[in-house]
C-alpha atoms as a PDB file:
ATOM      1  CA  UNK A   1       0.000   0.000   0.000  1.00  0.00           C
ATOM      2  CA  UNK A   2       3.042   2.072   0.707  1.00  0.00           C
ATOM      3  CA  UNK A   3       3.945   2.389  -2.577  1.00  0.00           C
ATOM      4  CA  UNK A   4       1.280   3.935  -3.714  1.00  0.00           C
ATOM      5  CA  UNK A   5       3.314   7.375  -2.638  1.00  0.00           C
ATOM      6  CA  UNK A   6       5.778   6.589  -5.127  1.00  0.00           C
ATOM      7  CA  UNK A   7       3.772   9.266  -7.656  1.00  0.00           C
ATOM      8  CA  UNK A   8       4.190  12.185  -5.186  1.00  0.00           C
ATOM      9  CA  UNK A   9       7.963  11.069  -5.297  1.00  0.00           C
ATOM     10  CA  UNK A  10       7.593  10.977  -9.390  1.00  0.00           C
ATOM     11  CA  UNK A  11       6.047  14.171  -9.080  1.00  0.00           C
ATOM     12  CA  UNK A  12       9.025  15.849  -7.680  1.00  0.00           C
ATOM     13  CA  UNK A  13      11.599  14.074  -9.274  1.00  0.00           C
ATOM     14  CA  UNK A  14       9.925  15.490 -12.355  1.00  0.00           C
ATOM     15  CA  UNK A  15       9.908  19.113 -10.965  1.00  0.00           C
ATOM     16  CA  UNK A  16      13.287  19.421  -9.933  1.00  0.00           C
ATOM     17  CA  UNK A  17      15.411  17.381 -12.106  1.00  0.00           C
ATOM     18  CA  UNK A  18      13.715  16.868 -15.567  1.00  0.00           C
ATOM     19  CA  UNK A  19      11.696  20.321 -16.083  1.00  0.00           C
ATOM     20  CA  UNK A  20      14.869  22.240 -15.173  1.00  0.00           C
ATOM     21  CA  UNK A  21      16.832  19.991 -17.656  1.00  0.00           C
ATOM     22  CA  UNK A  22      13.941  20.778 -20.541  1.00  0.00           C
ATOM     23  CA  UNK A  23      14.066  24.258 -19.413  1.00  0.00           C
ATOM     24  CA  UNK A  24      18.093  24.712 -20.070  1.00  0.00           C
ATOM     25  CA  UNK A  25      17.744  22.670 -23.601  1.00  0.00           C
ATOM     26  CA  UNK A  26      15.513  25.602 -24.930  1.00  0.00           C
ATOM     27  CA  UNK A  27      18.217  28.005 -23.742  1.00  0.00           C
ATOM     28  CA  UNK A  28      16.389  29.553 -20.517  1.00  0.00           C
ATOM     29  CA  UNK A  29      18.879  31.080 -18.369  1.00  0.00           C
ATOM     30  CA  UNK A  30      19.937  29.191 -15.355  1.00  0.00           C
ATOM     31  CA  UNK A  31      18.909  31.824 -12.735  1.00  0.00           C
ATOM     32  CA  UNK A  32      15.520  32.122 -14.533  1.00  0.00           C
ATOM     33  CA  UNK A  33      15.208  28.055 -14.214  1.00  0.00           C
ATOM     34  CA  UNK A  34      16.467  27.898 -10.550  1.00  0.00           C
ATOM     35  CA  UNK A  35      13.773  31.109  -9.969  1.00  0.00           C
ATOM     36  CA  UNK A  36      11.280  28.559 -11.423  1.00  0.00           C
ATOM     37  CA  UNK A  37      12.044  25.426  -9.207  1.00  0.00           C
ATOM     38  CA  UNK A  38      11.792  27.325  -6.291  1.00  0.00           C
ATOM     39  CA  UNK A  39       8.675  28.800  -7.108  1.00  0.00           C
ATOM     40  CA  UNK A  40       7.485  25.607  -8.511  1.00  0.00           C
ATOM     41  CA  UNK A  41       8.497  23.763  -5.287  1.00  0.00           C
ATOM     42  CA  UNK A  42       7.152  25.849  -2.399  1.00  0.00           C
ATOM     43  CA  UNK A  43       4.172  24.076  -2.148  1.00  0.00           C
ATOM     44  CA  UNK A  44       5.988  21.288  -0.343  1.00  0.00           C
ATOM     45  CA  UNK A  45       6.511  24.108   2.483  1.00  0.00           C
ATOM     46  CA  UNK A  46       2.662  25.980   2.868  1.00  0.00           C
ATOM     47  CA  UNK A  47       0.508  23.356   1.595  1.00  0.00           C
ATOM     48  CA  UNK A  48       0.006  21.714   5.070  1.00  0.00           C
ATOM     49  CA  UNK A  49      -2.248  25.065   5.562  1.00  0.00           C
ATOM     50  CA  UNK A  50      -5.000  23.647   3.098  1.00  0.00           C
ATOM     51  CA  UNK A  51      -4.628  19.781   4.133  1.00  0.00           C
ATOM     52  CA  UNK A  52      -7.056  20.270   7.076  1.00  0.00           C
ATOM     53  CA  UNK A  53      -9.727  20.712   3.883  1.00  0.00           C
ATOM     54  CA  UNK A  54      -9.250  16.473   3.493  1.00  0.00           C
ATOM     55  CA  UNK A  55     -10.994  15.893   6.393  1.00  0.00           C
ATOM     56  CA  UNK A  56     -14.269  17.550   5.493  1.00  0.00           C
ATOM     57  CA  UNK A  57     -16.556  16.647   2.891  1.00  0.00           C
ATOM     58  CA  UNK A  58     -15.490  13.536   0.914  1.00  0.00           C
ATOM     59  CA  UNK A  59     -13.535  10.248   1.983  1.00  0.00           C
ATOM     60  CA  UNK A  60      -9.790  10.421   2.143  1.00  0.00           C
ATOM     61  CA  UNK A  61      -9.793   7.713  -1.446  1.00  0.00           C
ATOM     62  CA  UNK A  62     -11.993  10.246  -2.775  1.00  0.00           C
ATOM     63  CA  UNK A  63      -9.691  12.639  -2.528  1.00  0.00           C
ATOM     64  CA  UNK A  64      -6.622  10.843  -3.352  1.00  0.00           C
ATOM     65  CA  UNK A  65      -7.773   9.980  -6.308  1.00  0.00           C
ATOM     66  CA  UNK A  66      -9.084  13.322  -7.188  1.00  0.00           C
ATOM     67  CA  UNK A  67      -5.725  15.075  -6.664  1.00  0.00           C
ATOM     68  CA  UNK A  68      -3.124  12.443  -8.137  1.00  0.00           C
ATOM     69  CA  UNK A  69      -6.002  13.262 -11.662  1.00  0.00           C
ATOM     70  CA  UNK A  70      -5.401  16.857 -11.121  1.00  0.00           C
ATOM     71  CA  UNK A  71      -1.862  16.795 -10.448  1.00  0.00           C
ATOM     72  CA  UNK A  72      -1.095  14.822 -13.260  1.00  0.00           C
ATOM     73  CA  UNK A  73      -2.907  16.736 -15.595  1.00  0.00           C
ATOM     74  CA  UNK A  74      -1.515  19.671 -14.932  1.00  0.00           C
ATOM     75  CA  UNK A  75       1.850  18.122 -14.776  1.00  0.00           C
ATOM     76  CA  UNK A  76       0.581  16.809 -18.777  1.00  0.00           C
ATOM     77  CA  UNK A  77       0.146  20.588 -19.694  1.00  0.00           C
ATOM     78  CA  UNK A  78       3.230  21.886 -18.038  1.00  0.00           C
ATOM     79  CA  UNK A  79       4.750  19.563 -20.255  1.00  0.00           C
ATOM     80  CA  UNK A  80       3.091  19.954 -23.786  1.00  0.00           C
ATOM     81  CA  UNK A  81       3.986  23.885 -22.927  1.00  0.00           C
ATOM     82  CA  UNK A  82       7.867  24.716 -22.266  1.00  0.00           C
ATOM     83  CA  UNK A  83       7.915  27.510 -24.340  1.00  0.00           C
ATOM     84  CA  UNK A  84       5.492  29.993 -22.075  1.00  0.00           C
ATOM     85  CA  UNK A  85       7.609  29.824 -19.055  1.00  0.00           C
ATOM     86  CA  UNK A  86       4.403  32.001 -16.813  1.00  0.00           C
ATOM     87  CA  UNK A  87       1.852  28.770 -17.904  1.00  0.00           C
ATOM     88  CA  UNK A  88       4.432  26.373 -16.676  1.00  0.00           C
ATOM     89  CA  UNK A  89       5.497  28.014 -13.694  1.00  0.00           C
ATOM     90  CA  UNK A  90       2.164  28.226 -12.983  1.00  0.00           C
ATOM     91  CA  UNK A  91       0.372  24.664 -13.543  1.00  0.00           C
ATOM     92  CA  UNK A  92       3.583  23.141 -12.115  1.00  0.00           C
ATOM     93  CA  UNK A  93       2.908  25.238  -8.551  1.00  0.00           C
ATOM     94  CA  UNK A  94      -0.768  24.153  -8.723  1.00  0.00           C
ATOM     95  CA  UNK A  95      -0.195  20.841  -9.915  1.00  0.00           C
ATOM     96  CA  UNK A  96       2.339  20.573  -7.006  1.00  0.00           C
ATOM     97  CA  UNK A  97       0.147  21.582  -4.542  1.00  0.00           C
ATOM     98  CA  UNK A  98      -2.449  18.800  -5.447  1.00  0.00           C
ATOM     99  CA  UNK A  99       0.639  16.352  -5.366  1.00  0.00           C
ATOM    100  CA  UNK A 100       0.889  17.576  -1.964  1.00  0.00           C
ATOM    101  CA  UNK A 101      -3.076  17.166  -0.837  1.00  0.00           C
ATOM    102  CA  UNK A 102      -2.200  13.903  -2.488  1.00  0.00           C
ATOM    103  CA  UNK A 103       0.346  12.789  -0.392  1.00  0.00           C
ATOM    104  CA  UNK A 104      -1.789  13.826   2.682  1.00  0.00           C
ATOM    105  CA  UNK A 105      -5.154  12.742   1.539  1.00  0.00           C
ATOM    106  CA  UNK A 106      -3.155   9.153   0.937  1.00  0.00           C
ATOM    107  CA  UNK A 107      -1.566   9.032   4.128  1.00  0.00           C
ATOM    108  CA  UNK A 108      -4.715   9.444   6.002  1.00  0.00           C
ATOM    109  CA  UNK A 109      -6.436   7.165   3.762  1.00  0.00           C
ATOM    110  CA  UNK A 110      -3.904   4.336   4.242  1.00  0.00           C
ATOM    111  CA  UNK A 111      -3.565   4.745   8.292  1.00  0.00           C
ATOM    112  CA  UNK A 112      -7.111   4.270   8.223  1.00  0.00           C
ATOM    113  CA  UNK A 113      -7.587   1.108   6.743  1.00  0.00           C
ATOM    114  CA  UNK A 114      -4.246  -0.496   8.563  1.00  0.00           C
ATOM    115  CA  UNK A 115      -3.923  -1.992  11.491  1.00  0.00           C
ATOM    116  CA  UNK A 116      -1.638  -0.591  14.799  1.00  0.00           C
ATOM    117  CA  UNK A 117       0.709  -3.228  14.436  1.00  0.00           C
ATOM    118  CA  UNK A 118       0.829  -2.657  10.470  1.00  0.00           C
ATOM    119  CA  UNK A 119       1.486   1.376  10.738  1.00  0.00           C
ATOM    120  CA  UNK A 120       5.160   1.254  11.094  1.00  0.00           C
ATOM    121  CA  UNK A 121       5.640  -1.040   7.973  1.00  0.00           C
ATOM    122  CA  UNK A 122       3.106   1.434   5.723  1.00  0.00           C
ATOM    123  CA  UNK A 123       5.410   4.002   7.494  1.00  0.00           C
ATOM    124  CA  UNK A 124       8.445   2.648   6.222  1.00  0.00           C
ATOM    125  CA  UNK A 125       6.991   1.955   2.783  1.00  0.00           C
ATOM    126  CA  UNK A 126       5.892   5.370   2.003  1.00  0.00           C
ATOM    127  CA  UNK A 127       9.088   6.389   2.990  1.00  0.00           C
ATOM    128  CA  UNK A 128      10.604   4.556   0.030  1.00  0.00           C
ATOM    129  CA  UNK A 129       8.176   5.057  -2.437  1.00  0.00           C
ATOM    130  CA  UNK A 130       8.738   8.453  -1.889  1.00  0.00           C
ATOM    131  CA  UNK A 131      12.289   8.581  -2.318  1.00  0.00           C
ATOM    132  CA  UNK A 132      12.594   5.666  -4.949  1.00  0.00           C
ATOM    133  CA  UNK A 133       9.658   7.395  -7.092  1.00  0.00           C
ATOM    134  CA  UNK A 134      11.295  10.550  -7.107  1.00  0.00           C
ATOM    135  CA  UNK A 135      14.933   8.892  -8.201  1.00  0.00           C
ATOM    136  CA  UNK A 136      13.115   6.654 -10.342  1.00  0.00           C
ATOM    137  CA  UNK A 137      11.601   9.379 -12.271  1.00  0.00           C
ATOM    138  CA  UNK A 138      14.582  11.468 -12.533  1.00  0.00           C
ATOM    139  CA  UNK A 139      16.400   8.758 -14.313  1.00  0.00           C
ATOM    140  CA  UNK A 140      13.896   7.594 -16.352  1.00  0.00           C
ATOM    141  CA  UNK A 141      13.108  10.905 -18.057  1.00  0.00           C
ATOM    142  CA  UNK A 142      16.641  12.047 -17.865  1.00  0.00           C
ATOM    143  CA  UNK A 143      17.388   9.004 -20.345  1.00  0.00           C
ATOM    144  CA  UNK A 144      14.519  10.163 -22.342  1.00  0.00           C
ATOM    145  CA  UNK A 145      15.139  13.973 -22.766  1.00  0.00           C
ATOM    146  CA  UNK A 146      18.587  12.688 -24.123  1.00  0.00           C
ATOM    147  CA  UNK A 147      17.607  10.466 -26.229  1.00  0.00           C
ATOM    148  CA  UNK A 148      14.497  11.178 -27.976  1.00  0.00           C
ATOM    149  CA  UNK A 149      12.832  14.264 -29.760  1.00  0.00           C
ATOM    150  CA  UNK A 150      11.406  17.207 -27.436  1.00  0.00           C
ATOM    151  CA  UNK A 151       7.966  16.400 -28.806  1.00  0.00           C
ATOM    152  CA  UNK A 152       8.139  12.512 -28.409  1.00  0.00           C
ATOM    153  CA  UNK A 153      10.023  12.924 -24.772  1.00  0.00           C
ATOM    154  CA  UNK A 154       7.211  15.222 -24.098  1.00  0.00           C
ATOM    155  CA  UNK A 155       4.319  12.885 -24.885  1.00  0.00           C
ATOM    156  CA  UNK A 156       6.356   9.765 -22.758  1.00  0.00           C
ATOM    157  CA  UNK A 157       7.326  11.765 -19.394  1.00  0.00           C
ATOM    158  CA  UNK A 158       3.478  12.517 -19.640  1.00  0.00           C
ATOM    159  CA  UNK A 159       2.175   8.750 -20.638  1.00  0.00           C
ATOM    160  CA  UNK A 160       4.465   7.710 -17.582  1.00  0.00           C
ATOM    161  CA  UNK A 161       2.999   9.724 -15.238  1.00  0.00           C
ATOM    162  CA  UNK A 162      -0.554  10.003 -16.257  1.00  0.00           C
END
């Protein structure tokens, strides 16, 4: 069940490994592109203001589910638009903050339907989705950024995530 966090780590290897690496093969300067990830990123720090929203309303699934759709298309338009820097600047801090709800929304969801004795194995688990998602990604689309066409690396860093 654990590894069902591996996205959120996907996510974020995405964000601040591959887009940067996009960003610098169309020539955006480097202090423009670090600008960007930090922007892009600082929903990991504020978003835990808005996660109290999970609890009201709909079931924790519901909402996992909802936000890993959201997040990943928004990731999908990021993507399929590199050249209007505002637009992905912008979907990628929005689409991070619903990889964030995500990652919440799933954690309460999972503690939920474990056991005591079975929380600090889903503990560990996320843990290393998490991390292995993230690395995982950053490879994966590394290798294809190299190696393929911007429009066909485009359309598989999205297929993978999506």
């Amino acid at each position: 069940m654990g590894l069902a966090n591996a996205l959120f780590g996907m996510y974020g290897g995405i964000l601040v490994i591959s887009v940067p690496q996009l960003l610098n093969a169309r020539q955006v300067p480097e202090a423009t592109i670090a600008a960007m990830t930090a922007v892009m990123i600082s929903p990991g720090f504020w978003t835990f203001l808005v996660s109290p929203v999970l609890d009201v309303r709909f079931s924790r699934r519901w909402y996992s589910v909802t936000t890993a759709v959201i997040a990943a298309v928004l990731l999908s338009l990021a993507l399929l638009n590199l050249d209007h820097l505002a637009w992905v600047e912008g979907l990628l801090v929005v689409g991070f903050f619903f990889a964030n709800l995500y990652q919440s929304a799933l954690g309460g969801w999972l503690s939920s339907i474990t056991t005591a004795e079975e929380k600090h194995a889903l503990s560990v688990w996320v843990t290393i989705a998490n991390i292995s998602g993230g690395g995982a990604m950053a490879m994966i689309t590394g290798e294809i950024v190299q190696r393929l066409s911007p429009t066909v690396a485009k359309l598989n860093i999205t297929g993978s995530e999506a």
